[in-house]
Protein backbone atom coordinates (compact mmCIF):
# COMPACT_ATOMS: atom_id res chain seq x y z
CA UNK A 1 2.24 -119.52 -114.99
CA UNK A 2 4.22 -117.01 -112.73
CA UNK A 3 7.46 -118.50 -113.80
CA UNK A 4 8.55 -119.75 -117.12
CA UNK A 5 10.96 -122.79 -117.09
CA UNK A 6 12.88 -123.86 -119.98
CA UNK A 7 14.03 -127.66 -120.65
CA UNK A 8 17.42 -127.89 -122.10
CA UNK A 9 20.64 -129.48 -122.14
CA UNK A 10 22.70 -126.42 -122.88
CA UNK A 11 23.38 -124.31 -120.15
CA UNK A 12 22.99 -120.64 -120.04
CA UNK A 13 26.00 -118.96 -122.07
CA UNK A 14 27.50 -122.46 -122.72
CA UNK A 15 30.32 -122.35 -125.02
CA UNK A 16 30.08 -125.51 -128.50
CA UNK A 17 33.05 -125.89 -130.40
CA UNK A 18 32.15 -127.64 -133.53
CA UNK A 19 34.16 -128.14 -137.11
CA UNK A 20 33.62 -127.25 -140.35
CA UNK A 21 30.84 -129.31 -141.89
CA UNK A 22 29.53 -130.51 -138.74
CA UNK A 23 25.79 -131.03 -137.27
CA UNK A 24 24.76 -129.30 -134.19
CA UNK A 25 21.93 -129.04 -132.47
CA UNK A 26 21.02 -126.20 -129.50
CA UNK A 27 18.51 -128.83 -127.65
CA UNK A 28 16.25 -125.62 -125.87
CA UNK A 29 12.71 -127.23 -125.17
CA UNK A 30 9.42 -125.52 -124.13
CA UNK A 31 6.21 -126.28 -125.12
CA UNK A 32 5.81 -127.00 -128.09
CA UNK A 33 9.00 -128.32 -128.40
CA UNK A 34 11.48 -126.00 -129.73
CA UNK A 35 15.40 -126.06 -130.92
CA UNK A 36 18.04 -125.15 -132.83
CA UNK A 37 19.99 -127.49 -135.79
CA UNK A 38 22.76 -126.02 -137.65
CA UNK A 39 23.72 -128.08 -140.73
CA UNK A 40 27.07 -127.98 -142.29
CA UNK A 41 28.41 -125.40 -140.21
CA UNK A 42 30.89 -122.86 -141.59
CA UNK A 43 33.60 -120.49 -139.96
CA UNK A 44 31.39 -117.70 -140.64
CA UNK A 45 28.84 -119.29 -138.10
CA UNK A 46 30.79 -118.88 -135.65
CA UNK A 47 28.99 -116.16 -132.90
CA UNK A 48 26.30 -115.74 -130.53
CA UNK A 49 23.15 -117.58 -130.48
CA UNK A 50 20.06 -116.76 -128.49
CA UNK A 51 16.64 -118.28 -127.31
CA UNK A 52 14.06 -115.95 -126.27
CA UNK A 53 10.46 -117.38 -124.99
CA UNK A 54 7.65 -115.18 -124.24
CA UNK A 55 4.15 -116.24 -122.64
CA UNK A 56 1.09 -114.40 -120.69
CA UNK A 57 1.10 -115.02 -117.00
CA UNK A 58 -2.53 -115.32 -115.27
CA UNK A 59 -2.32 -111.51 -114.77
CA UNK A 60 -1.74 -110.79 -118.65
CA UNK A 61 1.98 -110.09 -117.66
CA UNK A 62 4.64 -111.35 -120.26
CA UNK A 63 7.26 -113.23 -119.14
CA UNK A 64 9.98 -113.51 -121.23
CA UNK A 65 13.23 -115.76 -120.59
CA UNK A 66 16.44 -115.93 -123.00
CA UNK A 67 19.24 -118.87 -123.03
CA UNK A 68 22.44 -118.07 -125.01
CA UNK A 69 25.12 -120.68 -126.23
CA UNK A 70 28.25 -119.44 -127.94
CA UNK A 71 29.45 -121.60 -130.92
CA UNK A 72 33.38 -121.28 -131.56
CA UNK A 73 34.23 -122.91 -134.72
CA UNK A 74 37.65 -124.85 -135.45
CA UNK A 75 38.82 -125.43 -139.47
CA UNK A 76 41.43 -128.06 -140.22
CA UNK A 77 44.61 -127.03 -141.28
CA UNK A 78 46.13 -128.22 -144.54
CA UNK A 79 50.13 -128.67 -146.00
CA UNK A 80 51.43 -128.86 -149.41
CA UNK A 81 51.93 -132.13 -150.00
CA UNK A 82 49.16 -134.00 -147.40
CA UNK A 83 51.95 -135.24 -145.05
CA UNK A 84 54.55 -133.14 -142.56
CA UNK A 85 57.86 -132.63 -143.94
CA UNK A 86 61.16 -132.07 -141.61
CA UNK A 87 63.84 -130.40 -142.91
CA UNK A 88 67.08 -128.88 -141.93
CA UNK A 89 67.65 -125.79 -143.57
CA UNK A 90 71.04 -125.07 -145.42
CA UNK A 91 72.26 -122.22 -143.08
CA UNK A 92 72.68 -121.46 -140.05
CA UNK A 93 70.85 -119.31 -137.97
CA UNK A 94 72.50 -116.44 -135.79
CA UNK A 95 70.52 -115.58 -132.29
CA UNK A 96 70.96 -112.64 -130.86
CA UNK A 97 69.91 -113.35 -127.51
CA UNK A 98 72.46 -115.94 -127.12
CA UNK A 99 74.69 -114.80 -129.40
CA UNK A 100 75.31 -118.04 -130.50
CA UNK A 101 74.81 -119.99 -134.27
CA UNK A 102 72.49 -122.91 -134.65
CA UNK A 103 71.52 -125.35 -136.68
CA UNK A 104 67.65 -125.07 -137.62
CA UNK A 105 64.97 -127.82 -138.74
CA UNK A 106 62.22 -126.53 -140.49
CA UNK A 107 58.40 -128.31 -139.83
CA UNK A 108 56.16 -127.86 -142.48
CA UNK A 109 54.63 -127.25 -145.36
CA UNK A 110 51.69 -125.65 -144.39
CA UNK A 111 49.53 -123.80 -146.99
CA UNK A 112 46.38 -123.44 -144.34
CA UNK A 113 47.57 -123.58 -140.47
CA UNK A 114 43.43 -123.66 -139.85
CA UNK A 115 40.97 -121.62 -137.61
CA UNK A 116 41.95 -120.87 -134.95
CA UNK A 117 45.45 -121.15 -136.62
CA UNK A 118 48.25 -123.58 -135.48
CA UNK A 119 50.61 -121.15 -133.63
CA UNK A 120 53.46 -123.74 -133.71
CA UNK A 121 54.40 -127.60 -133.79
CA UNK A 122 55.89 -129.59 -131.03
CA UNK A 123 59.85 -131.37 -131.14
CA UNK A 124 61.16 -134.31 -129.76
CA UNK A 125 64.99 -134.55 -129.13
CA UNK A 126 66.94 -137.78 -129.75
CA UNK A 127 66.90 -137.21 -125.81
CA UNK A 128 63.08 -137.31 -125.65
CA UNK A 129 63.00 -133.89 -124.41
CA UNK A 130 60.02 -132.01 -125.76
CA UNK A 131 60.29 -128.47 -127.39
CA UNK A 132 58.28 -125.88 -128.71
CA UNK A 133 58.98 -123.92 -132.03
CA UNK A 134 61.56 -120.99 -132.09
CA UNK A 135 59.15 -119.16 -134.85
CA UNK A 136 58.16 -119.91 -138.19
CA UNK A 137 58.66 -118.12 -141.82
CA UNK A 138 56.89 -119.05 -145.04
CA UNK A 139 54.49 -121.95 -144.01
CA UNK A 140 57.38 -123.62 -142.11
CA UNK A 141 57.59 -123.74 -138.28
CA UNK A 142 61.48 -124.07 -137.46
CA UNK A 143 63.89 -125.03 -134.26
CA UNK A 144 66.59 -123.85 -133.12
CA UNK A 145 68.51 -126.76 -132.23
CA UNK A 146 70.35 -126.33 -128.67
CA UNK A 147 73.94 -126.20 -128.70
CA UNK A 148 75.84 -128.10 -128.47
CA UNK A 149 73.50 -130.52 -131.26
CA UNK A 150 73.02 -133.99 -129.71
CA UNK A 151 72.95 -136.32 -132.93
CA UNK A 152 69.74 -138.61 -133.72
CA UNK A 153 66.04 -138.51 -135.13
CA UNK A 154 64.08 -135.30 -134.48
CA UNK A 155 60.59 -135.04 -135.01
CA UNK A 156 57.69 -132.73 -134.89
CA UNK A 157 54.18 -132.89 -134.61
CA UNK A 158 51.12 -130.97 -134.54
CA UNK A 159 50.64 -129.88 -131.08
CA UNK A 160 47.32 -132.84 -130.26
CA UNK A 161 45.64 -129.82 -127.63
CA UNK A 162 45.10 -127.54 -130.93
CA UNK A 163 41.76 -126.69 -131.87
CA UNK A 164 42.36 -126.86 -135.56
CA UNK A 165 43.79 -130.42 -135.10
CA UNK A 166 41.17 -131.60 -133.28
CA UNK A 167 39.06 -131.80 -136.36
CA UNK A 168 41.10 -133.78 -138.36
CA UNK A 169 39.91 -137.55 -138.71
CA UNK A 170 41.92 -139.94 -136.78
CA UNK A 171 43.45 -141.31 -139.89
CA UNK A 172 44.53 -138.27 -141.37
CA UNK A 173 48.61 -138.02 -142.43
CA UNK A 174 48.42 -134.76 -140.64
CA UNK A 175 48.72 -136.58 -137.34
CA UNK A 176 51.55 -138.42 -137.95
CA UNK A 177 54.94 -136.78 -136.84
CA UNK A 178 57.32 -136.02 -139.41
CA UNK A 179 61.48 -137.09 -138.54
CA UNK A 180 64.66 -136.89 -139.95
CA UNK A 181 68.26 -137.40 -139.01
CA UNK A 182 70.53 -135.01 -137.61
CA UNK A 183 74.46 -135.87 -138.03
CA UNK A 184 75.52 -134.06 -134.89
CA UNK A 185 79.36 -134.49 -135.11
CA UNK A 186 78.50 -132.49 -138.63
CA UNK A 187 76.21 -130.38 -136.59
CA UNK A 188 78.60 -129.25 -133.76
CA UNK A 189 81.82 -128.69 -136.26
CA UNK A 190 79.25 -126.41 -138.88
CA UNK A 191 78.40 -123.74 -135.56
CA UNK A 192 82.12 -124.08 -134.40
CA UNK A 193 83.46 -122.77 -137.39
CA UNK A 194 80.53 -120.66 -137.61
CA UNK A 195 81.05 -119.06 -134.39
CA UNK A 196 85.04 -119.13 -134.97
CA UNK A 197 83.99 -116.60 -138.13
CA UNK A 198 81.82 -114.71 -135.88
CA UNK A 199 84.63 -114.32 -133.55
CA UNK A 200 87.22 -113.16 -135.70
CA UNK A 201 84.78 -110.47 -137.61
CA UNK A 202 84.15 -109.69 -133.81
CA UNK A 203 88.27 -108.84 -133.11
CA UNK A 204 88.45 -107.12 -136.22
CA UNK A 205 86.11 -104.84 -135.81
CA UNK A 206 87.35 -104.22 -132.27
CA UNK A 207 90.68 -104.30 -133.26
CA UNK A 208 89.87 -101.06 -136.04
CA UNK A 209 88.28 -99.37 -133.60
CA UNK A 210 90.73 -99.68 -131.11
CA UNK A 211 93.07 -98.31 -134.07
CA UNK A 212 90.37 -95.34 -134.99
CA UNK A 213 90.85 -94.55 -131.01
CA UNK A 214 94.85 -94.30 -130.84
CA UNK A 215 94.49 -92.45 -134.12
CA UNK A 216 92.00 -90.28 -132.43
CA UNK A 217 94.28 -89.83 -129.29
CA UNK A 218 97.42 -89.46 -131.28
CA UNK A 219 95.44 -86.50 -133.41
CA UNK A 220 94.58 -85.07 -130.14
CA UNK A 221 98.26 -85.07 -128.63
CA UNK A 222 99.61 -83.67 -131.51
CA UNK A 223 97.14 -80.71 -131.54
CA UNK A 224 97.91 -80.07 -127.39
CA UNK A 225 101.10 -80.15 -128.13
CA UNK A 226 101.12 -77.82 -131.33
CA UNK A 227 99.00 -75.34 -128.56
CA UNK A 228 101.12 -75.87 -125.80
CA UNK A 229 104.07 -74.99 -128.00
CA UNK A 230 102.07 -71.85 -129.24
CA UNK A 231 101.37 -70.79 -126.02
CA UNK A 232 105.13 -70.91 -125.11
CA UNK A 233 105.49 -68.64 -127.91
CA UNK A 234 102.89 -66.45 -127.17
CA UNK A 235 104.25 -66.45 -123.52
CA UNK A 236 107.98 -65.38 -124.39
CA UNK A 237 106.72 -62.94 -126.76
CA UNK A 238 104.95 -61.80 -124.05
CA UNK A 239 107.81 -61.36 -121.30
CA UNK A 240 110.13 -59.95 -123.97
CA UNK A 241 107.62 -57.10 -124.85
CA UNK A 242 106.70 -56.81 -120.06
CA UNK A 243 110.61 -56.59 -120.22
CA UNK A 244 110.80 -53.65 -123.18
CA UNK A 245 108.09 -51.70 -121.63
CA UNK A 246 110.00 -51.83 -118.08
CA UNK A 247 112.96 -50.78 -119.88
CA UNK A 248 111.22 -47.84 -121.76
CA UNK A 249 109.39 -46.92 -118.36
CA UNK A 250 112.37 -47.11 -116.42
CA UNK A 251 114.17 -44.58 -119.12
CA UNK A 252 111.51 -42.24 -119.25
CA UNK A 253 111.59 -42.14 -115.71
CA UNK A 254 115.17 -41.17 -115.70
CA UNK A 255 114.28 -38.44 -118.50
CA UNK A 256 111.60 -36.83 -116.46
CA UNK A 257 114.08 -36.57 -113.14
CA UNK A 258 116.62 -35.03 -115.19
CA UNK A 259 114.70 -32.83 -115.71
CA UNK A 260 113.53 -31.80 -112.03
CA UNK A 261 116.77 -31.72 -111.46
């Protein structure tokens, strides 16, 4: 042949995502037949994999012609206690940003968020609106519910698009959202008084520095004034000895007439 041609189903530099413990099979045919089955594969298959066939052409030439497929491999993540748990934690979260307290549900337990790793769950409002996580600490994914707090069931889920999720069977508890009740009236009077303490740490402290200021200013007219009053003293000191040495001039001027005289 002056060409070789190889028989497959994979494209050239196709990208297989496959999970943990699965069959899969790199279908490149020539003849004889040829392929590639992975059994039970493992995260640390995860990589490269290329075909290379070689064969004479009719002038002794070798041909040689290489297919690559990339296999990406997804792990299922894992929680404590085989189900989601929502929680609310006890206190309240200060942001920053907004400079505002909230109340915070926490998603979670995981103790594996899988490969590639769940970066975060997804929250329904009593609303219906759909959020993302704020962060997460310790296994937990948490929310920062938006002020002011709407009252009513929140849930969260694993986001369905992840990678890690997509290996889980269909009837795994890992699926199913996780929700809880949120008193808002509760909700809304815990980051008013919250934010009333915030407020009133925030006068005091301006309020003492505002005092450290006028005690700063009041130190600083009291030493002008102690200078100003020592330069008034300097100053009449001054004009009573410009007033002795025109007197003394003036009589030694007299003396040395007299004696021209």
């Amino acid at each position: 042949p002056t060409t070789l041609q190889l028989e497959a189903t994979v494209p050239d530099g196709a990208t297989f995502h496959a999970c943990v413990g699965d069959d899969l099979t790199l279908d490149w045919n020539y003849i004889p037949e040829a392929g590639l089955l992975l059994n039970h594969v493992t995260v640390s298959d995860t990589g490269n994999y290329t075909v290379a066939v070689s064969a004479y052409n009719s002038t002794n030439d070798v041909l040689t012609l290489h297919r690559t497929a990339i296999l990406e491999m997804s792990e299922e993540p894992a929680v404590v206690k085989f189900q989601l748990e929502l929680r609310q934690k006890s206190d309240l979260v200060y942001d920053v940003k907004t400079r505002q307290w909230h109340v915070v549900l926490q998603c979670g337990h995981f103790a594996f968020l899988g490969n590639p790793p769940v970066t975060g769950t997804e929250w329904t409002t009593p609303s219906g609106t759909t959020l993302s996580s704020s962060g997460s600490d310790s296994g937990y994914f948490s929310l920062l519910v938006p002020n002011p707090v709407k009252g009513g069931n929140y849930t969260c889920r694993i986001p369905s698009g992840s990678p890690a999720a997509s290996c889980l069977p269909s009837n795994n508890t890992l699926l199913q959202e996780a929700s809880m009740f949120v008193d808002g009236l509760e909700a809304r009077l815990r980051v008013i008084e919250a934010q009333q303490t915030t407020l009133q740490t925030e006068n005091n402290r301006l309020r003492q520095e505002l005092e450290q200021q006028k005690n700063d200013t009041d130190a600083r007219v009291t030493e002008v004034e102690t200078a100003n009053a020592l330069l008034k003293d300097d100053n009449a000191n001054l004009t009573e000895l410009v007033l002795s040495l025109e007197n003394q001039t003036a009589s030694l001027q007299y003396q040395l007439d007299s004696l021209f005289q």
